[in-house]
PDB file of N, CA and C in Angstrom:
ATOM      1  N   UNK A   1       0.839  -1.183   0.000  1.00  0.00           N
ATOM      2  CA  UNK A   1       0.000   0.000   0.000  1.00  0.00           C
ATOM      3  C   UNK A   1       0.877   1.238   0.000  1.00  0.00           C
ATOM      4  N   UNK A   2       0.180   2.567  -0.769  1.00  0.00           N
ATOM      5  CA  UNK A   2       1.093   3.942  -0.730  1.00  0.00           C
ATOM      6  C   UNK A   2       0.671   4.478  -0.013  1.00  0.00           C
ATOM      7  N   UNK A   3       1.336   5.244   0.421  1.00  0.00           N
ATOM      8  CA  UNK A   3       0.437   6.696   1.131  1.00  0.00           C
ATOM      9  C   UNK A   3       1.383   8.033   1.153  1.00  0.00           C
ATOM     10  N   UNK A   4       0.492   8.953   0.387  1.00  0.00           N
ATOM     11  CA  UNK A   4       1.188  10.049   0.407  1.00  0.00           C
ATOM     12  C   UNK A   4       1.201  11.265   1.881  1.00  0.00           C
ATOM     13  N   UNK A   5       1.772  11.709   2.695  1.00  0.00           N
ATOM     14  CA  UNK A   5       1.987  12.146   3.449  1.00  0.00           C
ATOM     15  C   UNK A   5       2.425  13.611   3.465  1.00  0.00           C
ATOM     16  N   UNK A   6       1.554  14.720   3.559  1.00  0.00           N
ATOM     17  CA  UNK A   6       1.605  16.283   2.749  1.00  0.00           C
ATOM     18  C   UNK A   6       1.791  16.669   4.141  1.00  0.00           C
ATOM     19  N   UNK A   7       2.930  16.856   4.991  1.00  0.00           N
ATOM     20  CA  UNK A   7       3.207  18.094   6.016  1.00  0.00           C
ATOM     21  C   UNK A   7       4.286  18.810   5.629  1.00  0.00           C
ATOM     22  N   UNK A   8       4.929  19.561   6.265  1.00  0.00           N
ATOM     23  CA  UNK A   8       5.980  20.461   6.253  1.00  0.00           C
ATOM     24  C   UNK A   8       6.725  20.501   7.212  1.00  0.00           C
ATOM     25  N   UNK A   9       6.528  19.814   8.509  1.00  0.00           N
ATOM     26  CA  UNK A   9       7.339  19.569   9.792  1.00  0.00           C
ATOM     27  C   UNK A   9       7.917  17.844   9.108  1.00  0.00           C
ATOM     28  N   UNK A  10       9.209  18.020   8.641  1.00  0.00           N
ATOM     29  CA  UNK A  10       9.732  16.668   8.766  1.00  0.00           C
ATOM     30  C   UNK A  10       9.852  15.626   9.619  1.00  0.00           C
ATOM     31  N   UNK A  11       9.383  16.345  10.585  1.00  0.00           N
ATOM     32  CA  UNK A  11       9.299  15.515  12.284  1.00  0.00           C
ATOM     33  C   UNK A  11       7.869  14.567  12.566  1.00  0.00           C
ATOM     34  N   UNK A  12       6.639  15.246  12.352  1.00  0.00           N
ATOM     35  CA  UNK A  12       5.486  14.606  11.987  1.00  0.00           C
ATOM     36  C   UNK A  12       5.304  14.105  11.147  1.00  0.00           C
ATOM     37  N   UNK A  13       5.943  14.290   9.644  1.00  0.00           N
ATOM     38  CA  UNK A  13       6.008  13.359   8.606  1.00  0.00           C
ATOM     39  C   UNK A  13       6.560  11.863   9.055  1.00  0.00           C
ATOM     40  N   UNK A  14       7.690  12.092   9.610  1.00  0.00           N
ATOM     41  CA  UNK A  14       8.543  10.878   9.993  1.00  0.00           C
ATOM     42  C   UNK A  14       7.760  10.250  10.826  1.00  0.00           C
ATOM     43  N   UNK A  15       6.986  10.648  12.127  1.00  0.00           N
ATOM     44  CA  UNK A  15       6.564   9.919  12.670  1.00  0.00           C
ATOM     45  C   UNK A  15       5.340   9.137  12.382  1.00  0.00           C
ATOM     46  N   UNK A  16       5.040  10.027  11.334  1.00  0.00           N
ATOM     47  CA  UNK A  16       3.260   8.667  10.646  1.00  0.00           C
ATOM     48  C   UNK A  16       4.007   7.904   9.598  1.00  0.00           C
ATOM     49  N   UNK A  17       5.392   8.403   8.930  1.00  0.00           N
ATOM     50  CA  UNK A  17       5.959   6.908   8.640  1.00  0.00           C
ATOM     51  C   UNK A  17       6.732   5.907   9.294  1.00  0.00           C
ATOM     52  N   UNK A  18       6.750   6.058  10.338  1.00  0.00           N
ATOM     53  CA  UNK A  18       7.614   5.180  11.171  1.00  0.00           C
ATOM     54  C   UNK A  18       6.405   4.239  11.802  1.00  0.00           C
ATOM     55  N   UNK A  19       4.986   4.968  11.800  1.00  0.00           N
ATOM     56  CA  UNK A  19       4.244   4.126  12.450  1.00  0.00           C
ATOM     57  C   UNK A  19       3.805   2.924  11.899  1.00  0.00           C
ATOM     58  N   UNK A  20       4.573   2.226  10.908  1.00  0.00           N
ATOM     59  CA  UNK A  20       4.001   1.390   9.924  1.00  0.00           C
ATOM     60  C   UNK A  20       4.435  -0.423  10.965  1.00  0.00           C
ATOM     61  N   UNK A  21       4.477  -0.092  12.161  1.00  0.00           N
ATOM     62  CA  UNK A  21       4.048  -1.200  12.734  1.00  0.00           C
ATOM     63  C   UNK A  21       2.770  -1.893  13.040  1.00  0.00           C
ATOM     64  N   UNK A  22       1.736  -1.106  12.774  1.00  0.00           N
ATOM     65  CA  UNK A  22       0.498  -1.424  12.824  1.00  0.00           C
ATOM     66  C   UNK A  22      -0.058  -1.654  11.539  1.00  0.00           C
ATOM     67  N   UNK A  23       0.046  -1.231  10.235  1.00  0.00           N
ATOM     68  CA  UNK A  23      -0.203  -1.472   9.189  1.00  0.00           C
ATOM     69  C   UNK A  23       1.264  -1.459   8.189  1.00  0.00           C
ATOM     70  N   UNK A  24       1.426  -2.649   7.456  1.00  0.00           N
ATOM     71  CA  UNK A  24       2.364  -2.368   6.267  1.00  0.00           C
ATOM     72  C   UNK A  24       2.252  -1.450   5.779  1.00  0.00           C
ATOM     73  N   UNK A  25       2.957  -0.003   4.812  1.00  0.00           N
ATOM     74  CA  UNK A  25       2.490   0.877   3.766  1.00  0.00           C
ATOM     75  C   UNK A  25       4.029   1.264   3.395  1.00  0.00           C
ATOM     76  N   UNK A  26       4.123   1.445   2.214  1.00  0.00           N
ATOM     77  CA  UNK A  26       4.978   2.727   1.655  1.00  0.00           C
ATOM     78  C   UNK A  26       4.778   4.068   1.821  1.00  0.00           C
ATOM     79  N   UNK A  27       5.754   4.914   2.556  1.00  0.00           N
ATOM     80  CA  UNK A  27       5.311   5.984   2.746  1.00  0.00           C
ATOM     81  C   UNK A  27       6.225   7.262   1.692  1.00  0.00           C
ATOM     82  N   UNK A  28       5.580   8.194   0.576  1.00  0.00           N
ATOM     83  CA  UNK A  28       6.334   8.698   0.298  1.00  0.00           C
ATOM     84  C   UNK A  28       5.615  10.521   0.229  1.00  0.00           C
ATOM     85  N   UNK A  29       6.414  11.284   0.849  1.00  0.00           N
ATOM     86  CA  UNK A  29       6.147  12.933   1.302  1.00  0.00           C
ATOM     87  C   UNK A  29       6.098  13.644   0.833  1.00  0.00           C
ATOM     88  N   UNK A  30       5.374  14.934   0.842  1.00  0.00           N
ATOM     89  CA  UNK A  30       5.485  16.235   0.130  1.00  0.00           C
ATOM     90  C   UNK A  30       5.174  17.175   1.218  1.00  0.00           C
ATOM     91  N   UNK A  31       6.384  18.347   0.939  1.00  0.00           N
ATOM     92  CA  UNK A  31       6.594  19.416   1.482  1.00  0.00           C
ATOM     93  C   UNK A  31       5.573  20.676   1.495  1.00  0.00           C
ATOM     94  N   UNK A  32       5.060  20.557   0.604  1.00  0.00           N
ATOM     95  CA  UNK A  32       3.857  21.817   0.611  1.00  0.00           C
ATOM     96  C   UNK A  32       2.922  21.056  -0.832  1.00  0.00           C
ATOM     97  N   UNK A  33       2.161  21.827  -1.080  1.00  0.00           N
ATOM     98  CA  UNK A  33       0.723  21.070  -1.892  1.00  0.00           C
ATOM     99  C   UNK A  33       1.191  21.168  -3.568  1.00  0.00           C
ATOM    100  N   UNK A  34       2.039  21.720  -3.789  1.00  0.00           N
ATOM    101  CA  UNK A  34       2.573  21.565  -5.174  1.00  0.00           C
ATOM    102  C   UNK A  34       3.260  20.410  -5.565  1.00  0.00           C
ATOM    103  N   UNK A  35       4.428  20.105  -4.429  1.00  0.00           N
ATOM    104  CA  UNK A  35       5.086  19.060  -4.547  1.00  0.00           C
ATOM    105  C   UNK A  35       4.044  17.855  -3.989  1.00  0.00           C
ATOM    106  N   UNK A  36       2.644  18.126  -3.681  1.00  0.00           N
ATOM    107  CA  UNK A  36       1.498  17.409  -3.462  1.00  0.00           C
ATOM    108  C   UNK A  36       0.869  16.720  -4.360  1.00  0.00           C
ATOM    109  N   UNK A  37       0.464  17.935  -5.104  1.00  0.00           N
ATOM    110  CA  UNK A  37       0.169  17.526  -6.611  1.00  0.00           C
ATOM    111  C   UNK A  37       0.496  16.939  -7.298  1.00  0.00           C
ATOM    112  N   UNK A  38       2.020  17.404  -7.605  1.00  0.00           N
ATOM    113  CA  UNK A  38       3.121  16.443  -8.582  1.00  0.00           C
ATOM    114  C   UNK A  38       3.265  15.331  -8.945  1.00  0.00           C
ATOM    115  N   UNK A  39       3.210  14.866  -7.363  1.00  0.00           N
ATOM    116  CA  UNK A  39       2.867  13.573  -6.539  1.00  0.00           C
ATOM    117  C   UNK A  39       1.891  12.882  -7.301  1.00  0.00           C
ATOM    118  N   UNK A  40       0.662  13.396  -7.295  1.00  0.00           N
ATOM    119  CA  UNK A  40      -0.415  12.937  -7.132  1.00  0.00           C
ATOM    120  C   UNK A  40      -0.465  12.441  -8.571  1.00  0.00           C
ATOM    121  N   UNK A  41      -0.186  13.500  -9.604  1.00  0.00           N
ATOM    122  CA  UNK A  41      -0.574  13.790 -11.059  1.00  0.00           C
ATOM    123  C   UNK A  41       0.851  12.173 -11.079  1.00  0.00           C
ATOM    124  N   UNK A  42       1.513  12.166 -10.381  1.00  0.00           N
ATOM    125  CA  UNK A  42       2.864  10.621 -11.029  1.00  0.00           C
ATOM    126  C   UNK A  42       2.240   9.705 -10.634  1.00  0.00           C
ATOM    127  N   UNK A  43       1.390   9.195  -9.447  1.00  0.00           N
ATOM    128  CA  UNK A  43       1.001   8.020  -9.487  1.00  0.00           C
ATOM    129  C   UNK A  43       0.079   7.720  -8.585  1.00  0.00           C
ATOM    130  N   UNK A  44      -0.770   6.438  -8.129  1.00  0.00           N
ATOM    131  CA  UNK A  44      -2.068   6.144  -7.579  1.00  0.00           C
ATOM    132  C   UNK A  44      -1.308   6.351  -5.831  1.00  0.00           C
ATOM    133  N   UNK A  45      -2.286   6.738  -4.874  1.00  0.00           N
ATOM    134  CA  UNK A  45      -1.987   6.690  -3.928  1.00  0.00           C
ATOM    135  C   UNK A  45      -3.334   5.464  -2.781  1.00  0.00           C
ATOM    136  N   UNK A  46      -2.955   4.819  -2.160  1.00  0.00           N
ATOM    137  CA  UNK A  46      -3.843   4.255  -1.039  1.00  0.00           C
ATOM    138  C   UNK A  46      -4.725   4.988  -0.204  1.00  0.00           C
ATOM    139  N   UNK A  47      -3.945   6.330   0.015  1.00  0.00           N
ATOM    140  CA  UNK A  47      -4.753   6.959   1.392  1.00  0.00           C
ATOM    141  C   UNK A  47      -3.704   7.877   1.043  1.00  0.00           C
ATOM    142  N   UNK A  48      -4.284   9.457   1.376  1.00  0.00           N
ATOM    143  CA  UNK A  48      -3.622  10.342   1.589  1.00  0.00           C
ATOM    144  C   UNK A  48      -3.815  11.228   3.117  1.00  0.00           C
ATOM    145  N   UNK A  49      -2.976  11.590   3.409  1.00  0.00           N
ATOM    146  CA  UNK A  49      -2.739  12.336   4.805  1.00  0.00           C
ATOM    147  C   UNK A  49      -2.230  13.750   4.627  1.00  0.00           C
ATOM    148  N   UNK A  50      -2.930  14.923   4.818  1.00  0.00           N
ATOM    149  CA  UNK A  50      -2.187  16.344   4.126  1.00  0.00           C
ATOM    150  C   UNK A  50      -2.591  16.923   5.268  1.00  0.00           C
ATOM    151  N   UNK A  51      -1.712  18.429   5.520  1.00  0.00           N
ATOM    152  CA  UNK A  51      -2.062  19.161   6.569  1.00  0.00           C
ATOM    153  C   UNK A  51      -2.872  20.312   5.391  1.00  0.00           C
ATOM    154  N   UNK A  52      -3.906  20.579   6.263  1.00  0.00           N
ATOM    155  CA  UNK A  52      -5.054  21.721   5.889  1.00  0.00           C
ATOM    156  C   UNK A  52      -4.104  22.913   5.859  1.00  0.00           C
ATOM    157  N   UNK A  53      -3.241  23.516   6.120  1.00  0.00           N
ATOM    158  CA  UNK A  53      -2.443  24.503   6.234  1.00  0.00           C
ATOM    159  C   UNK A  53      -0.788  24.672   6.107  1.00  0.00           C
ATOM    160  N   UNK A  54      -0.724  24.469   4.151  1.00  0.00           N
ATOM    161  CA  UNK A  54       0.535  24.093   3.640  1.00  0.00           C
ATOM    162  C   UNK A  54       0.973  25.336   2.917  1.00  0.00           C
ATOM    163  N   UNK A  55       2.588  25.357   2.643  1.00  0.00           N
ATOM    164  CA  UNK A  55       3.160  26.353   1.851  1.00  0.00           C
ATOM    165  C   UNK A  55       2.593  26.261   0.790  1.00  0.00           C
ATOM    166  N   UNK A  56       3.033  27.056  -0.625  1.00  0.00           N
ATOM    167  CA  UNK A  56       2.934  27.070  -1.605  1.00  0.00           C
ATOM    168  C   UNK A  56       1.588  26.041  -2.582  1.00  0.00           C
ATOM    169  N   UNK A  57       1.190  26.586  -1.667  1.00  0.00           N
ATOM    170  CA  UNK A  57      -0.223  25.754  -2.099  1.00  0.00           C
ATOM    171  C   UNK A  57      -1.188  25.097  -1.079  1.00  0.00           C
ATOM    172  N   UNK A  58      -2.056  25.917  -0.774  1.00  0.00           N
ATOM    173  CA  UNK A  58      -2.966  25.277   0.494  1.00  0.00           C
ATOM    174  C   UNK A  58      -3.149  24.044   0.670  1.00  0.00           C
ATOM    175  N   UNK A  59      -3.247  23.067   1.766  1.00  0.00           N
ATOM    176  CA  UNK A  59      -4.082  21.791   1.691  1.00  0.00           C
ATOM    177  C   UNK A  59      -5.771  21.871   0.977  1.00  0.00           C
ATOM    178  N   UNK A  60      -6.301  23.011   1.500  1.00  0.00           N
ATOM    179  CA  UNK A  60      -7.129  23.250   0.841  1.00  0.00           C
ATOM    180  C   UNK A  60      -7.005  23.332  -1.311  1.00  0.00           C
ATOM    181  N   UNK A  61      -5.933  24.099  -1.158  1.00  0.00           N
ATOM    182  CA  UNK A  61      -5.741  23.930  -2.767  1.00  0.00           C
ATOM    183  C   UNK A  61      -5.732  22.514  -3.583  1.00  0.00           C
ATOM    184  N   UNK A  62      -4.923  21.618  -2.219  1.00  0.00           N
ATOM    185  CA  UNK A  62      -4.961  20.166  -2.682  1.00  0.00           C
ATOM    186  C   UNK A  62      -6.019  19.757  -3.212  1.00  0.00           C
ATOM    187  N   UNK A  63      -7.188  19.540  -2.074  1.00  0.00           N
ATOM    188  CA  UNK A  63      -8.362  19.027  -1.915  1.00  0.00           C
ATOM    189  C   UNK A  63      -9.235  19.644  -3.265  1.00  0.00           C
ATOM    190  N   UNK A  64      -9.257  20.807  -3.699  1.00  0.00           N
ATOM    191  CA  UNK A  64      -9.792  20.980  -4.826  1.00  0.00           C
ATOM    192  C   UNK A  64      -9.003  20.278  -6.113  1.00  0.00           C
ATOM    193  N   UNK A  65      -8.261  20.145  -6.181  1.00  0.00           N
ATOM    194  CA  UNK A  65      -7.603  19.592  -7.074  1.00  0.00           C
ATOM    195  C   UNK A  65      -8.109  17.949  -7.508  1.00  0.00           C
ATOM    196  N   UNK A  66      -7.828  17.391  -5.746  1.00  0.00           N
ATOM    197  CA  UNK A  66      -8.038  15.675  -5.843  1.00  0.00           C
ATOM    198  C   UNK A  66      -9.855  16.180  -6.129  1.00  0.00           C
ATOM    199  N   UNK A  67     -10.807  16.831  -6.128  1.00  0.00           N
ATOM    200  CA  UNK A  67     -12.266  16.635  -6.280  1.00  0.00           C
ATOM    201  C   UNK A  67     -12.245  17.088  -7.530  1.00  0.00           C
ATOM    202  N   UNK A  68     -11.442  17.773  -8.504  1.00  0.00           N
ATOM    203  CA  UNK A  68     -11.280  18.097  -9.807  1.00  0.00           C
ATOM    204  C   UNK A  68     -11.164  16.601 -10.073  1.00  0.00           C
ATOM    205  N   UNK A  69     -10.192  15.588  -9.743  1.00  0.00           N
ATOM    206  CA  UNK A  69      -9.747  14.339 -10.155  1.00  0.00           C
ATOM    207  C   UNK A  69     -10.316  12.924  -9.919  1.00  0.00           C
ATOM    208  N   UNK A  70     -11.252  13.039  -8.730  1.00  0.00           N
ATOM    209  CA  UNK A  70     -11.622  11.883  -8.394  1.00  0.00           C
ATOM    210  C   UNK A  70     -13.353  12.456  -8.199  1.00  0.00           C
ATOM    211  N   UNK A  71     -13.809  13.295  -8.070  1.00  0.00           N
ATOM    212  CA  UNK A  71     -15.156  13.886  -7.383  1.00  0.00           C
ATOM    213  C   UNK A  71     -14.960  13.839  -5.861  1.00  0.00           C
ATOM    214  N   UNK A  72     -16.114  13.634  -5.220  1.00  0.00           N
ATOM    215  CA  UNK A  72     -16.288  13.365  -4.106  1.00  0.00           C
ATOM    216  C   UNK A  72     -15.255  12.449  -3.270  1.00  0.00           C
ATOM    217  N   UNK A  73     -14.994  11.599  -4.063  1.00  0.00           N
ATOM    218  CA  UNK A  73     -14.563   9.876  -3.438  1.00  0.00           C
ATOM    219  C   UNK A  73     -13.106  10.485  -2.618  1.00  0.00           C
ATOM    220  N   UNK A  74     -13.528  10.860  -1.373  1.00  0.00           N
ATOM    221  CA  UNK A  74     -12.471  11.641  -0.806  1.00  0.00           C
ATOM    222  C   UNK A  74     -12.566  10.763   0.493  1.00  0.00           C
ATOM    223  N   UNK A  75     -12.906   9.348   0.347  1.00  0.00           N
ATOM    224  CA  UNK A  75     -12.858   8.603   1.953  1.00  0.00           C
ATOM    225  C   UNK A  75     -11.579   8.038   2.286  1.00  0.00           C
ATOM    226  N   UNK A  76     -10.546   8.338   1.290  1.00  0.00           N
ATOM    227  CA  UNK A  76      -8.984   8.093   2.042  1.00  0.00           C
ATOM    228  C   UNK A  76      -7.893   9.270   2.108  1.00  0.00           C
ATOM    229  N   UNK A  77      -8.678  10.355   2.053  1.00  0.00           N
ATOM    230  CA  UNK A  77      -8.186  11.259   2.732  1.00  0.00           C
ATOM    231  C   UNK A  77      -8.307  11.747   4.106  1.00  0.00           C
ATOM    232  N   UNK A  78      -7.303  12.156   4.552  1.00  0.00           N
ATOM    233  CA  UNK A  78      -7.362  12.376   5.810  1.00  0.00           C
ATOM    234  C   UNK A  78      -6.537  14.228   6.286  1.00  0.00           C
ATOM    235  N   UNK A  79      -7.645  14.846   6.391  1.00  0.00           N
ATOM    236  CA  UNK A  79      -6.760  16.289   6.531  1.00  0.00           C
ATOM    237  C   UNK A  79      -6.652  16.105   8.247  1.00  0.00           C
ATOM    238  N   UNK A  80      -5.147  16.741   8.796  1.00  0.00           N
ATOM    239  CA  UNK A  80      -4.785  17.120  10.115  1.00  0.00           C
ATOM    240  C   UNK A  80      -4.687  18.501   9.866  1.00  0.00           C
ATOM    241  N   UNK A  81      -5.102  18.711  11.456  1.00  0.00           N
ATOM    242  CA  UNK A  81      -4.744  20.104  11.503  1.00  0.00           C
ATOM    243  C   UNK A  81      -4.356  20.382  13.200  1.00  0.00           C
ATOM    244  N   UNK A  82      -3.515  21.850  13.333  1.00  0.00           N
ATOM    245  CA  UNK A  82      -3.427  21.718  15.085  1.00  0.00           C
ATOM    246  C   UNK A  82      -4.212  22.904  15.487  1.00  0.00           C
ATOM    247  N   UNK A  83      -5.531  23.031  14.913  1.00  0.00           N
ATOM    248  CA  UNK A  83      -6.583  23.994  15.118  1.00  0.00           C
ATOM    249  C   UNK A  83      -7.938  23.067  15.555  1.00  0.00           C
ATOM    250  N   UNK A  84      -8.835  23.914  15.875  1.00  0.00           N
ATOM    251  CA  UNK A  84     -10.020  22.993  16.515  1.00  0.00           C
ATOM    252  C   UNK A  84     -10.721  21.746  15.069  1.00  0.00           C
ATOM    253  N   UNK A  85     -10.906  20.698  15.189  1.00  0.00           N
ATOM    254  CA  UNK A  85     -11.558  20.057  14.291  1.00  0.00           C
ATOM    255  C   UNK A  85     -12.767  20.275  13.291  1.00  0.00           C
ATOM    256  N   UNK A  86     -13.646  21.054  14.791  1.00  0.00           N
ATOM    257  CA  UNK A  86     -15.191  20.983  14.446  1.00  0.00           C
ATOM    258  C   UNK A  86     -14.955  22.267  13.142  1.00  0.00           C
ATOM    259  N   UNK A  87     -13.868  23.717  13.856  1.00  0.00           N
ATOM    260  CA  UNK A  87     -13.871  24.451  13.001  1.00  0.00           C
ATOM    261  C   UNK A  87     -12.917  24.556  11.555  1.00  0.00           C
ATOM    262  N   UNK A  88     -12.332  23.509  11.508  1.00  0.00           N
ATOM    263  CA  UNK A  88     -11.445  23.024  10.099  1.00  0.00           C
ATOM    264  C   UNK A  88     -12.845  22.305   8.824  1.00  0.00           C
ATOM    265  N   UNK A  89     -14.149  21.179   9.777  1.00  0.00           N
ATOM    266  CA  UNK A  89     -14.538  20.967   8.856  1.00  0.00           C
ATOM    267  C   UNK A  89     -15.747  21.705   8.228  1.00  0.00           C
ATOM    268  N   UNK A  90     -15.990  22.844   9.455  1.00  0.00           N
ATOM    269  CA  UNK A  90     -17.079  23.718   8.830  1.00  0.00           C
ATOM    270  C   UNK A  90     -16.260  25.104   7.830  1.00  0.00           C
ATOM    271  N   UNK A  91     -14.797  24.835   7.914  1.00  0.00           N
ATOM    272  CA  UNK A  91     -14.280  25.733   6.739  1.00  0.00           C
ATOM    273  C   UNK A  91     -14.494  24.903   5.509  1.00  0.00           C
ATOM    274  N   UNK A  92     -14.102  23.419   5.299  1.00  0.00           N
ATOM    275  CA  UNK A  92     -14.356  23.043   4.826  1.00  0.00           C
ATOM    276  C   UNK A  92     -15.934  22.663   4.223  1.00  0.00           C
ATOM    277  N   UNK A  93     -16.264  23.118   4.783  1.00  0.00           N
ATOM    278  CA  UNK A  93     -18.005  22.247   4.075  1.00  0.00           C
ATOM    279  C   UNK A  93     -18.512  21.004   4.120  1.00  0.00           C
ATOM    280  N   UNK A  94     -17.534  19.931   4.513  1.00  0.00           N
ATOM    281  CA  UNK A  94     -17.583  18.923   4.199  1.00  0.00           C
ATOM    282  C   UNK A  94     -17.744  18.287   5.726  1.00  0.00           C
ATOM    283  N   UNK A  95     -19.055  17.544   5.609  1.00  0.00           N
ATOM    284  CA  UNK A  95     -18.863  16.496   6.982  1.00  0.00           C
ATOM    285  C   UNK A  95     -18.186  15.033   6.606  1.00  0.00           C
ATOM    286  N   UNK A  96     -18.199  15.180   5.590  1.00  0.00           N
ATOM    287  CA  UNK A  96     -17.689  13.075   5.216  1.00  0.00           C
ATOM    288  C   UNK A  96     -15.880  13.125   5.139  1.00  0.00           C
ATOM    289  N   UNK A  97     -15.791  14.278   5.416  1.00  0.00           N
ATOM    290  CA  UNK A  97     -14.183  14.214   5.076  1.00  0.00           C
ATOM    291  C   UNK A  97     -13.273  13.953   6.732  1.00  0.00           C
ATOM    292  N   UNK A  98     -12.355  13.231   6.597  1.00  0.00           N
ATOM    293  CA  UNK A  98     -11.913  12.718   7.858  1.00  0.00           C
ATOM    294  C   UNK A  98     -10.922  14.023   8.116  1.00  0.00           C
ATOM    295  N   UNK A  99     -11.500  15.089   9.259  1.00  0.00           N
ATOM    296  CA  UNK A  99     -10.191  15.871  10.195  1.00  0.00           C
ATOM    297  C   UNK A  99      -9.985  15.531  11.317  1.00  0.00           C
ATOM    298  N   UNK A 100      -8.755  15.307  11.451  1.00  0.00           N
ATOM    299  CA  UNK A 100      -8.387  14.983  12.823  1.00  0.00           C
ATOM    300  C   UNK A 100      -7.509  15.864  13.176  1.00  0.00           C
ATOM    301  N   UNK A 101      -6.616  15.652  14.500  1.00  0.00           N
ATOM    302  CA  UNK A 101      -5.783  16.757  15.672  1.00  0.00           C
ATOM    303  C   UNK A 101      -4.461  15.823  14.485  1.00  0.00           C
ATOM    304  N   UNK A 102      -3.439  16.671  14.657  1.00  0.00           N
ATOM    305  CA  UNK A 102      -2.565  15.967  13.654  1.00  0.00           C
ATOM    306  C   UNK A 102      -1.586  14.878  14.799  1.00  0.00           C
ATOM    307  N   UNK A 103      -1.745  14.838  16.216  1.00  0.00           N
ATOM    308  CA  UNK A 103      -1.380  13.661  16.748  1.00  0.00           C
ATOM    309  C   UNK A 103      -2.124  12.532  16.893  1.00  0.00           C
ATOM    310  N   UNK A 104      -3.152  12.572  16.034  1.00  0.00           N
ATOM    311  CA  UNK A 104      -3.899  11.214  15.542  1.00  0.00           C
ATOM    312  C   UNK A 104      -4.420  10.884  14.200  1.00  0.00           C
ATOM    313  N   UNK A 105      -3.337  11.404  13.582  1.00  0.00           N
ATOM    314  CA  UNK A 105      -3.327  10.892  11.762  1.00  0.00           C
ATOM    315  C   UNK A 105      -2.765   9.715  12.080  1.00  0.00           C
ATOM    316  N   UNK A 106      -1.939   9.452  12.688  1.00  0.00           N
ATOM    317  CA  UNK A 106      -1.228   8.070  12.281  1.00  0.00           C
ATOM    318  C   UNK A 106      -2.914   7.002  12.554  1.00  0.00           C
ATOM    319  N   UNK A 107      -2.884   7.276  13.740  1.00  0.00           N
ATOM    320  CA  UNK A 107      -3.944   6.524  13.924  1.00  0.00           C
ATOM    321  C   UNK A 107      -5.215   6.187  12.940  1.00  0.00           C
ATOM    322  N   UNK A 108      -5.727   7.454  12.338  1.00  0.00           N
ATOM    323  CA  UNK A 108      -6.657   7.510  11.470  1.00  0.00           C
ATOM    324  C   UNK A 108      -6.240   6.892  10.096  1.00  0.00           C
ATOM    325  N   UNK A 109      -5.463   7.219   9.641  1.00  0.00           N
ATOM    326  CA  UNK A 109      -4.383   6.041   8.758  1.00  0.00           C
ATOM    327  C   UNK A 109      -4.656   4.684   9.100  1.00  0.00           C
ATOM    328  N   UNK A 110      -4.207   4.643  10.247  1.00  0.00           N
ATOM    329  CA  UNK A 110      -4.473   2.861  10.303  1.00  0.00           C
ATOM    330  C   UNK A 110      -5.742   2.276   9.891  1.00  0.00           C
ATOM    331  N   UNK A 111      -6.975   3.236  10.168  1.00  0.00           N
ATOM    332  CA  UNK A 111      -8.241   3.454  10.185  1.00  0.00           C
ATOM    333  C   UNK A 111      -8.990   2.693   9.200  1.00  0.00           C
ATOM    334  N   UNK A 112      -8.136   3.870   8.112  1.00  0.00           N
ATOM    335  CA  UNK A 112      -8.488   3.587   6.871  1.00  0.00           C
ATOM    336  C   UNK A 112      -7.934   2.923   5.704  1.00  0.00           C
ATOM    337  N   UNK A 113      -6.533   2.478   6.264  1.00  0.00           N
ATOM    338  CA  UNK A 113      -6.004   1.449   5.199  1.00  0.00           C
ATOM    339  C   UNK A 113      -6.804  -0.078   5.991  1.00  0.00           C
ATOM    340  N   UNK A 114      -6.733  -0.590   7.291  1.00  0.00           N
ATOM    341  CA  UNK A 114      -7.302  -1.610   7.621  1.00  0.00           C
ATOM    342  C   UNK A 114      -8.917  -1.627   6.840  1.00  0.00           C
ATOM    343  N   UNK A 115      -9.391  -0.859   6.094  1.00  0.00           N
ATOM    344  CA  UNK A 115     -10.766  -0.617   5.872  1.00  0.00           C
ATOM    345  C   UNK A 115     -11.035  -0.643   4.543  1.00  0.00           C
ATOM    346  N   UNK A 116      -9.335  -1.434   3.976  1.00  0.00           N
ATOM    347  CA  UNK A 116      -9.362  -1.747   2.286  1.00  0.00           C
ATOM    348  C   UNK A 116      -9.415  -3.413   1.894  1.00  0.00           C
TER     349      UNK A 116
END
């Protein structure tokens, strides 16, 4: 399994790939939502994990992009953020979209690859 992993703290990146004791995955990163994209536009991903609040290209910018590409079908995404939840998904609009506190992406990851 892939999973693309969109933060900008190399430190939280590392640690939702290190967590791959609970689920097998390949984990490969992007620094802000361009090098997100890039990503995205080279190859299929399992589950994606992005922070809502990236350089050079919003997480939000992401998310329009992947609903340009896939529609809706946004149930292996997973946006973190270290702002309140309730108010990340009413910026968003979206209740079906998974936000969590970003010290429980790894977890939510596990979530949703065990759920393939």
């Amino acid at each position: 399994m892939r999973v693309l992993v969109v933060e900008q703290n190399p430190r939280l990146a590392l640690a939702i790939d290190q967590d791959q004791q609970r689920f097998p995955f390949t984990c490969e990163r992007a620094s802000d939502g361009w090098e997100a994209i890039e990503k995205l536009e080279a190859g299929d991903y399992d589950a994606i994990v992005i922070d809502g609040d990236l350089p050079r290209r919003s997480g939000f910018g992401v998310l329009t992009y992947l609903r340009e590409e896939v529609g809706d079908a946004l149930d292996r995404v997973i946006v973190m953020t270290s702002a309140d939840e309730d108010t990340l998904r009413g910026r968003l609009r979206e209740s079906h979209l998974k936000v969590v506190s970003k010290d429980k992406a790894a977890e939510a990851l596990t979530v949703v690859l065990a759920s393939e």
